[in-house]
N, C-alpha and C. Protein backbone atom coordinates (compact mmCIF):
# COMPACT_ATOMS: atom_id res chain seq x y z
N UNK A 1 65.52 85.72 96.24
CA UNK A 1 66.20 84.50 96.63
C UNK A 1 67.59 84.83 97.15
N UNK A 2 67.84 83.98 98.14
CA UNK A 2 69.56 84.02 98.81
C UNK A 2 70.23 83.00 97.83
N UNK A 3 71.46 83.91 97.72
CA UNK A 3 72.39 82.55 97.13
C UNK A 3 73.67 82.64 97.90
N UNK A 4 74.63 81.37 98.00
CA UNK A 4 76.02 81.66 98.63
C UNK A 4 77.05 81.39 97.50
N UNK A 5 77.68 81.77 97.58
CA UNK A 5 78.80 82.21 96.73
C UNK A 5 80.42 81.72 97.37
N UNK A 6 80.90 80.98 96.83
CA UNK A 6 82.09 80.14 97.49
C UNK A 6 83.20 80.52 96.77
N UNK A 7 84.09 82.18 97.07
CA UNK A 7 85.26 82.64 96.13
C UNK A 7 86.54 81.92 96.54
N UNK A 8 87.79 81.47 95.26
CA UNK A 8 88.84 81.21 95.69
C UNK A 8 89.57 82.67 94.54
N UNK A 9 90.33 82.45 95.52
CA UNK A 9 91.44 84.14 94.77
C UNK A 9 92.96 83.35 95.28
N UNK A 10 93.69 83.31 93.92
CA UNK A 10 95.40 82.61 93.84
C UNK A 10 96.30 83.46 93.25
N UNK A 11 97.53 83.61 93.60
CA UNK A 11 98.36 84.05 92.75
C UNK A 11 98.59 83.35 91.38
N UNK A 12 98.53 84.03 90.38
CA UNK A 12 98.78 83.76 89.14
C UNK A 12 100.35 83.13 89.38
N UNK A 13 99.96 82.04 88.21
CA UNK A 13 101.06 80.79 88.80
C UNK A 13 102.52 81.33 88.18
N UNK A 14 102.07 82.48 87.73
CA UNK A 14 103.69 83.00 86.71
C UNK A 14 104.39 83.81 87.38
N UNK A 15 103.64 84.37 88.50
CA UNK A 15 104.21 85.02 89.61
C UNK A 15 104.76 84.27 91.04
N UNK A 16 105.96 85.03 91.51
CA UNK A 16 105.97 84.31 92.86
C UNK A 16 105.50 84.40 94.26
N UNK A 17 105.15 83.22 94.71
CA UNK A 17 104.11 83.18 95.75
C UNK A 17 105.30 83.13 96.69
N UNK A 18 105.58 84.10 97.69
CA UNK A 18 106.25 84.07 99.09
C UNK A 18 105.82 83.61 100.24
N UNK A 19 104.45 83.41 100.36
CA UNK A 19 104.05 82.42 101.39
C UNK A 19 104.02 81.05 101.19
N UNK A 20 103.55 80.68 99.63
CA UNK A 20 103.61 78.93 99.31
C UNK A 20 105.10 78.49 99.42
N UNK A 21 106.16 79.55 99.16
CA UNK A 21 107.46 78.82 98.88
C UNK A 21 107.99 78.82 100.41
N UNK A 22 107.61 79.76 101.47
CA UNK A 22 108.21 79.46 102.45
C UNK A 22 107.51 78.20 103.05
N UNK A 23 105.96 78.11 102.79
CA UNK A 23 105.45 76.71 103.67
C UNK A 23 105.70 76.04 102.78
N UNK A 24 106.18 75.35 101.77
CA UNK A 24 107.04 74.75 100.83
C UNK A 24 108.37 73.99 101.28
N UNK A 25 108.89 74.76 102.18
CA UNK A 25 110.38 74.82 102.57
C UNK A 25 109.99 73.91 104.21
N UNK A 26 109.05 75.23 104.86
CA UNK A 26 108.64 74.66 106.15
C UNK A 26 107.96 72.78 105.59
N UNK A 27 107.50 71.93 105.30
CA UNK A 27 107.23 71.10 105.26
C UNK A 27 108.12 69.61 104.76
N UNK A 28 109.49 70.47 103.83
CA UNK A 28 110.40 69.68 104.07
C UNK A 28 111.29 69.50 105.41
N UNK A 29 110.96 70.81 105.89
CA UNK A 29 111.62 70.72 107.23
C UNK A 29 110.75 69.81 108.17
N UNK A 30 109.96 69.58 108.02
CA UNK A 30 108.88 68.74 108.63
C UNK A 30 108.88 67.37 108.39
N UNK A 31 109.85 67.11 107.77
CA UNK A 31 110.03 65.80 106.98
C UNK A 31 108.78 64.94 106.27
N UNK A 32 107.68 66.31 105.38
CA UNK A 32 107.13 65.90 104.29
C UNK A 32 107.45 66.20 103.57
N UNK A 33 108.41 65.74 102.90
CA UNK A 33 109.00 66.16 101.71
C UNK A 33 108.27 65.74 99.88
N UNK A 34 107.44 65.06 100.66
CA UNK A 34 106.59 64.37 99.13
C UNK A 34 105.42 65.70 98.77
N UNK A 35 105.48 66.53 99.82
CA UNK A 35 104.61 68.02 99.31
C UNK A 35 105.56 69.37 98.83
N UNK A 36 105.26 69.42 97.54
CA UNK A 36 105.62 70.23 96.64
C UNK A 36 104.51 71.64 95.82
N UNK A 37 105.65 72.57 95.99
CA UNK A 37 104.34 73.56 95.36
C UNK A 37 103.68 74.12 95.91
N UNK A 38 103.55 74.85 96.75
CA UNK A 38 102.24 75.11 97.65
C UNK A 38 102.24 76.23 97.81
N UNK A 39 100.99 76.74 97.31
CA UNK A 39 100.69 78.06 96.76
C UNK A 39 99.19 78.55 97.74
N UNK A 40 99.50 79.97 98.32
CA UNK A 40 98.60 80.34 99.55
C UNK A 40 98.20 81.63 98.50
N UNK A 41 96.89 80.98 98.95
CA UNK A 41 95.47 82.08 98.16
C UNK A 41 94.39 82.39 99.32
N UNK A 42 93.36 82.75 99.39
CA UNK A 42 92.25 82.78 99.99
C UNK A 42 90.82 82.84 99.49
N UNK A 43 90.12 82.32 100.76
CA UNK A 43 88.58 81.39 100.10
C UNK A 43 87.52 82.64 100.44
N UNK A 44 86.84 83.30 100.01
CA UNK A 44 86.02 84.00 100.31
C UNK A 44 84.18 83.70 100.25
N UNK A 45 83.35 83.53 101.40
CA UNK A 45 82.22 83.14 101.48
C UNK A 45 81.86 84.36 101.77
N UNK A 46 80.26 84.53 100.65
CA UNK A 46 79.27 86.04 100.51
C UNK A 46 78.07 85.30 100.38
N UNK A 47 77.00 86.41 100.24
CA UNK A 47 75.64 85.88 100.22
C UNK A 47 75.27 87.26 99.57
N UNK A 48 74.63 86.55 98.57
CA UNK A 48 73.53 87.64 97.37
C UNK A 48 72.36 87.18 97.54
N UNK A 49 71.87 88.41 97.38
CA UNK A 49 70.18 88.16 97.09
C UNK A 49 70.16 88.78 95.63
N UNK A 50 69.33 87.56 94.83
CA UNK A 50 68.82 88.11 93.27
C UNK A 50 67.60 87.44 93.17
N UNK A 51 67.49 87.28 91.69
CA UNK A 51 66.44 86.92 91.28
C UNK A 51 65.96 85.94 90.56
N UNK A 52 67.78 85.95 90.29
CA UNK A 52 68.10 83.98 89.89
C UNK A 52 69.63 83.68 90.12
N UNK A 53 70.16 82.45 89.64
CA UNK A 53 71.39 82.50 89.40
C UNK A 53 72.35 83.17 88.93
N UNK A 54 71.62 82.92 87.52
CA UNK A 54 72.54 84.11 87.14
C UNK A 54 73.04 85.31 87.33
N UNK A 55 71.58 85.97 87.88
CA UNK A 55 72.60 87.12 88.24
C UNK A 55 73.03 87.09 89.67
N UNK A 56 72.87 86.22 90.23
CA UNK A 56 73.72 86.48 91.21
C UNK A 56 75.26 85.86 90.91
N UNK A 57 75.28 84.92 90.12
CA UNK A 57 76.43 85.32 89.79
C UNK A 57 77.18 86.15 89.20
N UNK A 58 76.58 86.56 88.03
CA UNK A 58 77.23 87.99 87.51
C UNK A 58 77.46 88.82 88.50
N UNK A 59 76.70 89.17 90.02
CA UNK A 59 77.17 89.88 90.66
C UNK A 59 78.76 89.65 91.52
N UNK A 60 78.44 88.18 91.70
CA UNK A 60 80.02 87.61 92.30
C UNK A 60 81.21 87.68 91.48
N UNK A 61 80.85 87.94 90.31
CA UNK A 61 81.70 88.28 89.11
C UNK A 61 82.42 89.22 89.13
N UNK A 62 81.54 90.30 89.25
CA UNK A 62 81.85 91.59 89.47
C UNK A 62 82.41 92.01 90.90
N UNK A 63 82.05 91.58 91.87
CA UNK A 63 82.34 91.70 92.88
C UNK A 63 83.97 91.25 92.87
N UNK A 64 84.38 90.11 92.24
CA UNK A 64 85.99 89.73 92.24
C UNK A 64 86.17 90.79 91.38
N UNK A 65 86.04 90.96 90.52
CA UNK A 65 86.53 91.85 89.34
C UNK A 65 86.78 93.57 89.89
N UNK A 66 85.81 94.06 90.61
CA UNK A 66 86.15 94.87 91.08
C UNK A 66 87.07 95.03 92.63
N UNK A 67 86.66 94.50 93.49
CA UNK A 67 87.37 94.55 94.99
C UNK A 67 88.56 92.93 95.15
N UNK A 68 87.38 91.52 95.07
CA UNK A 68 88.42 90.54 95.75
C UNK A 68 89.45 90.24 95.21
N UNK A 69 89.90 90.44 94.31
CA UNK A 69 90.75 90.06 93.20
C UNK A 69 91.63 90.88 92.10
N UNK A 70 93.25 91.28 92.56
CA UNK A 70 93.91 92.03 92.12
C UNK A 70 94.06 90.95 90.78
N UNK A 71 93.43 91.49 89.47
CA UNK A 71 93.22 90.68 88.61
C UNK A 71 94.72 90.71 87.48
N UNK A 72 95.59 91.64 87.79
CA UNK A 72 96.81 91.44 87.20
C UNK A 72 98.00 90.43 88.32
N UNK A 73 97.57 90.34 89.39
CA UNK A 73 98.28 89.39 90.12
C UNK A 73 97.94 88.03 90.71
N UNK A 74 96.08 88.27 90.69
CA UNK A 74 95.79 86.77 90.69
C UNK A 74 94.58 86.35 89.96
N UNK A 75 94.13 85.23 90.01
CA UNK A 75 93.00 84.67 89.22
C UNK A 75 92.15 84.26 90.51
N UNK A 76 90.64 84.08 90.16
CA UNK A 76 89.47 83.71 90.98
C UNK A 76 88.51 82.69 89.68
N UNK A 77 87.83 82.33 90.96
CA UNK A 77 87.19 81.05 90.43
C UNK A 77 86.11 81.17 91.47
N UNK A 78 84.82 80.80 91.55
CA UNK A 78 83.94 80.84 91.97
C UNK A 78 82.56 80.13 91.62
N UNK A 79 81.92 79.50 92.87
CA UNK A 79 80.25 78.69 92.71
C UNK A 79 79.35 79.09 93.99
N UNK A 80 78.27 79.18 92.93
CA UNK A 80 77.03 79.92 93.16
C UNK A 80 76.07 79.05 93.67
N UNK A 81 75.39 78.85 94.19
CA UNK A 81 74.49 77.92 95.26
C UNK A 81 72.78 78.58 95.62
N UNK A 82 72.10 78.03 95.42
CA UNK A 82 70.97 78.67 96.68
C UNK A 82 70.97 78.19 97.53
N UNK A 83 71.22 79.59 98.99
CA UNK A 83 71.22 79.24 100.47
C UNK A 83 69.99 78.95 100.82
């Protein structure tokens, strides 16, 4: 079976994000000033083949854990689908 796999990878919120705080800044300059906070991560779309869910998620698991996701600087979150 195919499954798709929908990764988000963020900076851990205890650290500082240099791209959210500059588009942070850029959007008051924009005169939206009612947007606050804005923290730049990235979305990562994969496709596993297993044999069920589960393990294809355990593989997306692993897959952040090892490569997408510098796991002392950010956190991931991820859903598993059949394509």
């Amino acid at each position: 079976m195919k499954f798709k796999a929908e990764i988000d990878v963020m900076p851990l919120d205890a650290l500082l994000d240099p791209q959210g705080k500059a588009v942070t800044q850029a959007m008051g300059n924009l005169g939206l000033n009612e947007i606050s906070n804005v923290r730049i991560g990235k979305h990562i779309r994969l496709f596993i083949e297993a044999d069920s869910k589960a393990t294809a998620e355990k593989k997306a698991d692993e897959a952040c854990k090892k490569l997408l996701a510098n796991q002392i600087m950010e956190g991931y979150s991820f859903t598993v689908v059949e394509a």
